[in-house]
N, C-alpha and C. Protein backbone atom coordinates (compact mmCIF):
# COMPACT_ATOMS: atom_id res chain seq x y z
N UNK A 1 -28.18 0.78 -9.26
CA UNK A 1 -26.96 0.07 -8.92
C UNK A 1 -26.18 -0.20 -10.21
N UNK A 2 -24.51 0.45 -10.01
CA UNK A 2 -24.08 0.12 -11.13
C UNK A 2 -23.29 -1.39 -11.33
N UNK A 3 -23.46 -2.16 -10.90
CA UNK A 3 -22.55 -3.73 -10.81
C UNK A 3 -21.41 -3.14 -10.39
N UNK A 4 -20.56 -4.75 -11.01
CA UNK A 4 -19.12 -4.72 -10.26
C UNK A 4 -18.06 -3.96 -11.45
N UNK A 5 -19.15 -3.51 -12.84
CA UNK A 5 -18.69 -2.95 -13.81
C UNK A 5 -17.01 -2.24 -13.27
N UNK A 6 -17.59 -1.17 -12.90
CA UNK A 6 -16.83 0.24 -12.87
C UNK A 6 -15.90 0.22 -11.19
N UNK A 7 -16.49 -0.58 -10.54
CA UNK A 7 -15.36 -1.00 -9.43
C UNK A 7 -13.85 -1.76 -9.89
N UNK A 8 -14.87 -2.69 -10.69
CA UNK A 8 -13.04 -3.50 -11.47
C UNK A 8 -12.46 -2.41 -12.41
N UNK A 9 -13.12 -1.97 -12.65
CA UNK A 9 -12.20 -0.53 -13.81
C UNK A 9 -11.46 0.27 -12.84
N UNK A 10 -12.00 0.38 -11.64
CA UNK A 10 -11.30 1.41 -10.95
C UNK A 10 -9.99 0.68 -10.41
N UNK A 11 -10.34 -0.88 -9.50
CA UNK A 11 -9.32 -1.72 -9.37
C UNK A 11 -8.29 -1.99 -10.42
N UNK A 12 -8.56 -2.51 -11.55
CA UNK A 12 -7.61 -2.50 -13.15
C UNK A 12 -6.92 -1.07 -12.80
N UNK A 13 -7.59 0.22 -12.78
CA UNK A 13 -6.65 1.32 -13.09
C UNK A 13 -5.50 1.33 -11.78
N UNK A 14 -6.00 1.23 -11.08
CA UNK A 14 -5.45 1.20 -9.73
C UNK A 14 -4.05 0.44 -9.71
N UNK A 15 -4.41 -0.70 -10.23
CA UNK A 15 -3.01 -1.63 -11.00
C UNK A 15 -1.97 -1.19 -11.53
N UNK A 16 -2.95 -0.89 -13.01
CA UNK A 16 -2.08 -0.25 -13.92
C UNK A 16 -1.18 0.57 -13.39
N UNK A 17 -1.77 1.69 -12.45
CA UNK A 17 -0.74 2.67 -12.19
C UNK A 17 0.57 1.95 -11.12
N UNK A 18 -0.08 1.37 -10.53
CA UNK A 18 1.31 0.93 -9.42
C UNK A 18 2.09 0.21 -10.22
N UNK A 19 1.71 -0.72 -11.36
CA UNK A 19 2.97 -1.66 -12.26
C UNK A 19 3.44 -0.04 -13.01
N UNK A 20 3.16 0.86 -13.15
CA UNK A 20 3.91 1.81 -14.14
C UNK A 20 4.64 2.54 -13.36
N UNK A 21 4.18 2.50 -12.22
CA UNK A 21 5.27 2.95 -11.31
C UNK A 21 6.22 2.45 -10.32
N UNK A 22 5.64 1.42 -10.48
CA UNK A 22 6.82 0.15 -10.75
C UNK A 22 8.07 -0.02 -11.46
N UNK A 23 7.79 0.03 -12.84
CA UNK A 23 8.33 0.40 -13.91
C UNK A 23 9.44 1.78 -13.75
N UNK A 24 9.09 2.83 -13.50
CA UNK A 24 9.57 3.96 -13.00
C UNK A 24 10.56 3.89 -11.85
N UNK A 25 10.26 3.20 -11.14
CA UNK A 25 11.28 3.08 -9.78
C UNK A 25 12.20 2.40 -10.16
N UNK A 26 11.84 1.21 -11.57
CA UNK A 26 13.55 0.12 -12.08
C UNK A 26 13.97 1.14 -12.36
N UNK A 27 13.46 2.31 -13.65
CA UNK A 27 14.22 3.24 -14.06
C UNK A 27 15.38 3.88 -13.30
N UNK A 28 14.40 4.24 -12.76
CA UNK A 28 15.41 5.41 -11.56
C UNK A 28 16.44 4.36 -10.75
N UNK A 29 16.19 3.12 -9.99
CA UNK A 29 17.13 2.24 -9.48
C UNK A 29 18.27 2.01 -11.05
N UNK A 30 18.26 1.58 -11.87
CA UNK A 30 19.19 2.10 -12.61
C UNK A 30 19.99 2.44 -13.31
N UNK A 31 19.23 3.82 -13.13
CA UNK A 31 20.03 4.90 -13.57
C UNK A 31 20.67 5.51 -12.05
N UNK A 32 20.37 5.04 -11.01
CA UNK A 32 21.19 5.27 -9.34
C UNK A 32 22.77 4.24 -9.43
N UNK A 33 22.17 3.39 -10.33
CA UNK A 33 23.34 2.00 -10.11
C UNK A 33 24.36 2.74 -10.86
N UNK A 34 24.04 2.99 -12.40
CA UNK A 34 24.82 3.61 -13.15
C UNK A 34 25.68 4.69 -12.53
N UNK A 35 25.15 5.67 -12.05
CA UNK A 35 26.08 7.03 -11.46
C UNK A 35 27.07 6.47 -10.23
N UNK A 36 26.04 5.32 -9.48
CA UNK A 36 27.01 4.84 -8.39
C UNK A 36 28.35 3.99 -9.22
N UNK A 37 28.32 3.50 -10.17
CA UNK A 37 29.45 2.42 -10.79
C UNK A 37 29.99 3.39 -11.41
N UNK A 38 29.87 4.67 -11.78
CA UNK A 38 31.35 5.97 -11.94
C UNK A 38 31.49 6.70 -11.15
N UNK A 39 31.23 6.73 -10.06
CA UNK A 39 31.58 7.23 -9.11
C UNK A 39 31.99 6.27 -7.96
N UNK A 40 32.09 5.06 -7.73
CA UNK A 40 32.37 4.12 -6.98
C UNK A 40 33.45 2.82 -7.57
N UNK A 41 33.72 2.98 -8.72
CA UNK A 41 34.65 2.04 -9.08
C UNK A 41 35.90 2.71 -9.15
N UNK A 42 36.14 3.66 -8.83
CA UNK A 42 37.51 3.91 -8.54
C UNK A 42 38.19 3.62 -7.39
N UNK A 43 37.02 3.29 -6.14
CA UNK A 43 37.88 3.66 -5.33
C UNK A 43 37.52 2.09 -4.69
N UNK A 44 36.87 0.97 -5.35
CA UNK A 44 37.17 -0.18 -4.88
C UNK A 44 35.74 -0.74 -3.90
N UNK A 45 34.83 0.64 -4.12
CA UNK A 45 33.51 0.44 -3.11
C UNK A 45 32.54 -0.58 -3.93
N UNK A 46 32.21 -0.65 -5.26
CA UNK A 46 31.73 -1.58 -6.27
C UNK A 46 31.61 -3.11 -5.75
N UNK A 47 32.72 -2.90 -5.29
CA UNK A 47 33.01 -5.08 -5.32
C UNK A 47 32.83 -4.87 -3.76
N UNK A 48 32.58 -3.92 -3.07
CA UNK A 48 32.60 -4.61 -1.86
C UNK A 48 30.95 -3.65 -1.69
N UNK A 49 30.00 -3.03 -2.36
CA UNK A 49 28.10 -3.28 -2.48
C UNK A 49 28.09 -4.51 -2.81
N UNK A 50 28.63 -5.25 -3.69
CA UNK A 50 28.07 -6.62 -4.56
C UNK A 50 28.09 -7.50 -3.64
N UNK A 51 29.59 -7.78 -2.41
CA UNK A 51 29.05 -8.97 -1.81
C UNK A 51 28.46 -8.63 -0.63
N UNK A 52 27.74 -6.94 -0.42
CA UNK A 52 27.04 -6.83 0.68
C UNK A 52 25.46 -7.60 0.10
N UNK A 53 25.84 -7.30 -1.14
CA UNK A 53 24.01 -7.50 -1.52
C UNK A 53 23.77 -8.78 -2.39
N UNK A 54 24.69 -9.89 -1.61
CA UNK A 54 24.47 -11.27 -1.94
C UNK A 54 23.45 -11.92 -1.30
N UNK A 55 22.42 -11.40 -0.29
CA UNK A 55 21.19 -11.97 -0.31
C UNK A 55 20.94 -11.73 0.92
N UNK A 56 19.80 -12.24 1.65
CA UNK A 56 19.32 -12.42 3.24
C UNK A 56 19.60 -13.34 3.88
N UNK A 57 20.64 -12.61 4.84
CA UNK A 57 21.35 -13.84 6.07
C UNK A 57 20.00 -13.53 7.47
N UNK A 58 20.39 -14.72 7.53
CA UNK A 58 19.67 -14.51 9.04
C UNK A 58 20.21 -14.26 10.22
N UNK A 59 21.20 -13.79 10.38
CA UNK A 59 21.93 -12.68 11.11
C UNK A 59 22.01 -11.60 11.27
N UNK A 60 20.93 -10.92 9.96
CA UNK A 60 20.70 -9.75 9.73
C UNK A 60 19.49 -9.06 10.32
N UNK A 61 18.69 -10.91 11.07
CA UNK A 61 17.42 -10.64 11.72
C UNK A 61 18.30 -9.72 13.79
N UNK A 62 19.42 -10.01 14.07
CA UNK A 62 19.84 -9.77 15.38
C UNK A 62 20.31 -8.13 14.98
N UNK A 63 20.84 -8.04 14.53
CA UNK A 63 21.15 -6.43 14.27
C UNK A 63 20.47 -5.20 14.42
N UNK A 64 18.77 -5.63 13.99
CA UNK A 64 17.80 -4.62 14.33
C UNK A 64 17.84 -4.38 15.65
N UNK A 65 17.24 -3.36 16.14
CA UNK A 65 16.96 -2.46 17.09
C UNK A 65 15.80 -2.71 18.18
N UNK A 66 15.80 -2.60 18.64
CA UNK A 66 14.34 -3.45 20.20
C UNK A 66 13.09 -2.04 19.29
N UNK A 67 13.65 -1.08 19.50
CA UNK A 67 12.46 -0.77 19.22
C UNK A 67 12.02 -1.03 17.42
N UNK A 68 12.66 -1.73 16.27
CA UNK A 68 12.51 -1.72 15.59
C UNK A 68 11.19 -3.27 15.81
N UNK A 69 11.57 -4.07 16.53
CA UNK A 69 11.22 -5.54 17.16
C UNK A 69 9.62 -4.52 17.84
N UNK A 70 9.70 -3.88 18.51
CA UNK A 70 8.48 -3.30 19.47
C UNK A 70 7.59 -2.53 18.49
N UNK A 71 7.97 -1.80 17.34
CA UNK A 71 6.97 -1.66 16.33
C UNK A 71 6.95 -2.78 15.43
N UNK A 72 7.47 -3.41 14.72
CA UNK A 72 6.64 -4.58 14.27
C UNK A 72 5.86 -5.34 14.90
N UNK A 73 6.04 -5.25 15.89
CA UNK A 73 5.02 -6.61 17.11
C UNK A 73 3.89 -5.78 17.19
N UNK A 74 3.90 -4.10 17.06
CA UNK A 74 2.86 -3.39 17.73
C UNK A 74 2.26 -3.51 16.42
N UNK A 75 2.67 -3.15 14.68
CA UNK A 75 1.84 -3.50 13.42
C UNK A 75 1.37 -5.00 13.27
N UNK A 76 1.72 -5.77 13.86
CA UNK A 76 1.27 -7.01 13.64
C UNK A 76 -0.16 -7.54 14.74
N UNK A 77 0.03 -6.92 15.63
CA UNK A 77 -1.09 -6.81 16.53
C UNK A 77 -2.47 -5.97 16.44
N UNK A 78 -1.55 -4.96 15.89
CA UNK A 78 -2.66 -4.33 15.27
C UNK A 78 -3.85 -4.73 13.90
N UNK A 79 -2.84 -4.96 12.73
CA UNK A 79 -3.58 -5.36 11.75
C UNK A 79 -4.53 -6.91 11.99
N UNK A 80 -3.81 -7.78 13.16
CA UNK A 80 -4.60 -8.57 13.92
C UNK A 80 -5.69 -8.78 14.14
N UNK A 81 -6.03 -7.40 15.24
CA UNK A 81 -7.10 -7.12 15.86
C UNK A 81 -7.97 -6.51 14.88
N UNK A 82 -7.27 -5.53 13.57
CA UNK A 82 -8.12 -4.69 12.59
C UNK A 82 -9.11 -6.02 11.82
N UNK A 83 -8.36 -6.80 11.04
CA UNK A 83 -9.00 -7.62 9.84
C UNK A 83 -9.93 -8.49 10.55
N UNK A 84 -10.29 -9.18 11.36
CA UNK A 84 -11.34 -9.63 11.66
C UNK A 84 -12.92 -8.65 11.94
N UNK A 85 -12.44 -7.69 12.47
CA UNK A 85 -13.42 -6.95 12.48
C UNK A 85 -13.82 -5.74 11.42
N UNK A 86 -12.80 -5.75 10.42
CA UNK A 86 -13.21 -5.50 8.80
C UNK A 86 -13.91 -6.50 8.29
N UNK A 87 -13.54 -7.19 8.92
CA UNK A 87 -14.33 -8.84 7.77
C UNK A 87 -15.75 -8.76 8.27
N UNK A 88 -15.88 -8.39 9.57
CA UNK A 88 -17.38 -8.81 9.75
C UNK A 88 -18.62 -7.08 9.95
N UNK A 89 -17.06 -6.01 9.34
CA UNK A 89 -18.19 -4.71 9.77
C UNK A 89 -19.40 -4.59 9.26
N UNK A 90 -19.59 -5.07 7.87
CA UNK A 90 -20.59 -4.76 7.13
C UNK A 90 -22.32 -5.57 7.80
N UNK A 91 -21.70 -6.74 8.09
CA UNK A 91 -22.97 -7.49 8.80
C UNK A 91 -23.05 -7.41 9.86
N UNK A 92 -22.15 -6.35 10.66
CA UNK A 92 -22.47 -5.74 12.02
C UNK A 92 -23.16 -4.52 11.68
N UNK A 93 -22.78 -3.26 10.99
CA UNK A 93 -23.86 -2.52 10.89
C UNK A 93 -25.53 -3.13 10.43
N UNK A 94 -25.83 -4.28 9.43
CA UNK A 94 -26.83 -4.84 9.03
C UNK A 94 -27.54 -4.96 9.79
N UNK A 95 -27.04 -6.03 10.80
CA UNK A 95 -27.34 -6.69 11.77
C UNK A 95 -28.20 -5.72 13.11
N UNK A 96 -26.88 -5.28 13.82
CA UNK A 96 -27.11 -4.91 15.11
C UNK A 96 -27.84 -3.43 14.90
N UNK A 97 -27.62 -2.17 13.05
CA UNK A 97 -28.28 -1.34 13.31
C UNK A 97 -29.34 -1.35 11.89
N UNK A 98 -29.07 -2.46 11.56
CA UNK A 98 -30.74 -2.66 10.61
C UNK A 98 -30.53 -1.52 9.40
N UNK A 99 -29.43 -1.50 9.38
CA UNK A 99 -28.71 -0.79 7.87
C UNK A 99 -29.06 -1.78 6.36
N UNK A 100 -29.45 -1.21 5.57
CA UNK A 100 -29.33 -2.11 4.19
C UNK A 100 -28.27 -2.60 3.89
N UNK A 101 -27.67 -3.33 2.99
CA UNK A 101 -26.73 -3.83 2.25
C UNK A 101 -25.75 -2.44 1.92
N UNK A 102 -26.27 -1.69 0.82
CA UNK A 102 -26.01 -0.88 0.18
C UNK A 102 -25.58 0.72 1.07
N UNK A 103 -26.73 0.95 2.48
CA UNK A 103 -25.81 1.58 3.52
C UNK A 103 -24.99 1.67 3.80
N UNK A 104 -24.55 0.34 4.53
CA UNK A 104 -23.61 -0.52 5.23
C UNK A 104 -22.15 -0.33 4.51
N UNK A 105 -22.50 -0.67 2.92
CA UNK A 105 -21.07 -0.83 2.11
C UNK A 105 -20.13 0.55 2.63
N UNK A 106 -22.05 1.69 2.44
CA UNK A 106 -21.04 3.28 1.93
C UNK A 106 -20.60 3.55 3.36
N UNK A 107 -20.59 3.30 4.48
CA UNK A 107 -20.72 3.54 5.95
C UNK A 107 -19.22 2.82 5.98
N UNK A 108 -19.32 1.71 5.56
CA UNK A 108 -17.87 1.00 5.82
C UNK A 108 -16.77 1.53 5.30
N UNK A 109 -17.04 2.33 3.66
CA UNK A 109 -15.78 2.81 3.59
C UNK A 109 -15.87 3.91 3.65
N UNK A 110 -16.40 4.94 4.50
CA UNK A 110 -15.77 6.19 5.06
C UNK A 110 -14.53 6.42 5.66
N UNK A 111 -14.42 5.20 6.56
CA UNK A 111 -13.06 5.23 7.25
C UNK A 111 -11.76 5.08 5.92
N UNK A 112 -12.03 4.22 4.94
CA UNK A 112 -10.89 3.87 4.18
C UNK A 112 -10.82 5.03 3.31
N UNK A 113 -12.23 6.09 2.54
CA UNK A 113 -12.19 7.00 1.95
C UNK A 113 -11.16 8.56 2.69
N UNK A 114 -11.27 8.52 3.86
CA UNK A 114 -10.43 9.61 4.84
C UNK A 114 -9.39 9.04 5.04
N UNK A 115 -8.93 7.96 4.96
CA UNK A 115 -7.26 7.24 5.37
C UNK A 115 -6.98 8.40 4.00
N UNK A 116 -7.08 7.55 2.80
CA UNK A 116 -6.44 7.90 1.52
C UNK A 116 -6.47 9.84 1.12
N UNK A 117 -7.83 10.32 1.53
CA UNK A 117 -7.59 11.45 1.53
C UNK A 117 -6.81 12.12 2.45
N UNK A 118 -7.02 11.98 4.05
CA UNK A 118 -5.44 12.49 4.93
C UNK A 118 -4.11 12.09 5.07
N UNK A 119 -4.05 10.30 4.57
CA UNK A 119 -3.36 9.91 4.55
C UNK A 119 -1.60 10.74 4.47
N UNK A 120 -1.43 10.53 3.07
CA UNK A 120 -0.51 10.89 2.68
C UNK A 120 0.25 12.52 3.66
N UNK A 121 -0.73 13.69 3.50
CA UNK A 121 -0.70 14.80 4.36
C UNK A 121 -0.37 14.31 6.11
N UNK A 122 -0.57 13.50 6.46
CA UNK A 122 -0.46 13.02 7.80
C UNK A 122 0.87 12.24 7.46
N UNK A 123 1.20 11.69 6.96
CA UNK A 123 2.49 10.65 6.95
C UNK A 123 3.44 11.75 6.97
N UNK A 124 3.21 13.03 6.24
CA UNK A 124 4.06 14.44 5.33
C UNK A 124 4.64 14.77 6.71
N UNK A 125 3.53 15.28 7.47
CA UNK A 125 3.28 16.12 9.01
C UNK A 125 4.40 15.36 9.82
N UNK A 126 4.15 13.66 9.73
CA UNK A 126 4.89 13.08 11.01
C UNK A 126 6.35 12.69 10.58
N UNK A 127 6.78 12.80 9.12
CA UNK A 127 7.81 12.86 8.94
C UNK A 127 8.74 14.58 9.06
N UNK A 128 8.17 15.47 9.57
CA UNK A 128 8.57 16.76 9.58
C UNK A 128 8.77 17.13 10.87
N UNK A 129 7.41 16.49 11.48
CA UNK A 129 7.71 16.79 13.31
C UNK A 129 7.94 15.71 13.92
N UNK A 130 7.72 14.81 13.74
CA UNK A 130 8.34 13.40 14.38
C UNK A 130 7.70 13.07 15.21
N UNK A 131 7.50 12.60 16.48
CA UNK A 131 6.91 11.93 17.72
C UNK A 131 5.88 10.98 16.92
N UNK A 132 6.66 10.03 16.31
CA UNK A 132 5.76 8.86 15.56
C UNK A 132 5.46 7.79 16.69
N UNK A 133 5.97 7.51 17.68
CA UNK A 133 6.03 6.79 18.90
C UNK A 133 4.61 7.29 20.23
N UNK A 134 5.10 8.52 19.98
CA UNK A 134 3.56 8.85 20.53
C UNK A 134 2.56 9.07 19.75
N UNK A 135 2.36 9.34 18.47
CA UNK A 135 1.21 8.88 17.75
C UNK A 135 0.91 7.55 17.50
N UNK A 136 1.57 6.64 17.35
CA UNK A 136 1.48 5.52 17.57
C UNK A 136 0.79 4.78 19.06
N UNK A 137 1.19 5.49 19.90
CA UNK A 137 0.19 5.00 20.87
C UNK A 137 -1.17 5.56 21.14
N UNK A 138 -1.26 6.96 20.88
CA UNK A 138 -2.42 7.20 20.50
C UNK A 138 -3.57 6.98 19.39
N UNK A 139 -2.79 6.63 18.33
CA UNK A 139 -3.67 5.85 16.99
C UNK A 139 -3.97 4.50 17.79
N UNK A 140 -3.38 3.51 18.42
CA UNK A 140 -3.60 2.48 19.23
C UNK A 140 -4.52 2.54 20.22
N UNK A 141 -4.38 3.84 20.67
CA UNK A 141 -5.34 4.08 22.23
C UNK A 141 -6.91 4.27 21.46
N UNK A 142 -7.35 5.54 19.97
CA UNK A 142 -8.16 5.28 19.67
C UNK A 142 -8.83 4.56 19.02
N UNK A 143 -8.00 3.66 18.88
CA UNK A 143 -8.33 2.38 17.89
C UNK A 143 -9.25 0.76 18.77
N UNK A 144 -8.90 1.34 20.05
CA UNK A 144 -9.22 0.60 21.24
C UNK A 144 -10.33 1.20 21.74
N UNK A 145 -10.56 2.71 22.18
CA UNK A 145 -11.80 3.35 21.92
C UNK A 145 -13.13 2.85 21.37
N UNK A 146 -12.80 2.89 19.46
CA UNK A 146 -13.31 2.67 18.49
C UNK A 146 -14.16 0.97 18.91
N UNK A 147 -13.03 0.12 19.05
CA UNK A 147 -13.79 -1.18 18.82
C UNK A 147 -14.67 -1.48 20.40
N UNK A 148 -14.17 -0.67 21.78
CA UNK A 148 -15.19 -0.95 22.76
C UNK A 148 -16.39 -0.15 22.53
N UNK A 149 -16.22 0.62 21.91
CA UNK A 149 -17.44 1.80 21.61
C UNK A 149 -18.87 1.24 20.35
N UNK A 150 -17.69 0.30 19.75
CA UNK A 150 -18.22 -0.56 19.04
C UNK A 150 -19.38 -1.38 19.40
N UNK A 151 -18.26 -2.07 20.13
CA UNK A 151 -18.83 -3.39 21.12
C UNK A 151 -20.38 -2.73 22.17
N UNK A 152 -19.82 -2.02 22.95
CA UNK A 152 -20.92 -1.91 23.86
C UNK A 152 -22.20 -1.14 23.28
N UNK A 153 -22.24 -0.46 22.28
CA UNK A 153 -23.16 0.59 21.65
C UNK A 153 -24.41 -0.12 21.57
N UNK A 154 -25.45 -0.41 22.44
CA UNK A 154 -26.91 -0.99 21.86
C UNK A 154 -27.21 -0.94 20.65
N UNK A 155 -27.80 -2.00 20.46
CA UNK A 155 -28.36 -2.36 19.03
C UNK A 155 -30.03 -0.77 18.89
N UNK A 156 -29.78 -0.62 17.51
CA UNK A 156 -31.03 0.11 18.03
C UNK A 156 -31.64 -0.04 16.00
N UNK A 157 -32.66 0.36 16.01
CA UNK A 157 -33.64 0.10 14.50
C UNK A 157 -34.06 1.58 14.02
């Protein structure tokens, strides 16, 4: 067992990179502002971005879209139902299938190790062919699967 050594190194790097690319995105925001303020101050569009982007009205909450309202309610329900039963997977495999500690951990993050590896390639796919609405109910439908399949599966040693 290597400790929590080389996990926080991986977390630290993990950091590092998102504040540097962090960093990278002010860049590019701007150098976007810049090209937009010579190409937009001639014609009077300048002063009228500035008092669009004087802050968050709450009027800006009625404007969205029902279905913009019907997927947030559906991510919020979801991650809901997800984090409690992240919180307790590890001492459910322990428990109910008499897994070690150290099993259990590597068992638990298979699922998070395949998000990050298909991830991105799957987000690619559904921004190209679209029907995010019906994958969405089907990521929901097996996600409901998953936790009764969960639930009812006998304990076994």
């Amino acid at each position: 067992m290597a400790g929590l050594g080389p996990a926080l190194a991986v977390g630290f790097a993990i950091c590092v990179f998102s504040l540097l690319n962090g960093f990278g995105m002010l860049i590019l925001d701007r150098k976007a502002e810049k090209k937009n303020k010579k190409n937009g101050a001639s014609n009077g569009t300048e002063l009228q971005s500035q008092e669009e982007d004087e802050g968050f009205k709450i009027e800006y909450l009625y404007t969205f879209s029902t279905s913009f309202w019907l997927l947030s309610l559906s991510l919020v329900l979801t991650f809901m139902s997800m984090l409690p039963y992240i919180q307790n997977c590890s001492d459910l495999l322990q428990k109910k299938y008499a897994f070690d500690n150290i099993t259990a951990g590597k068992l638990f993050g298979i699922p998070n190790i395949i998000v990050a590896i298909v991830g991105p390639f799957l987000g690619a796919s559904i921004d190209k062919f679209g029907k995010r609405v019906l994958l969405m109910c089907l990521s929901s439908t097996i996600l409901i699967i998953a936790f009764i399949t969960s639930m009812l599966m006998p304990p076994c040693h």
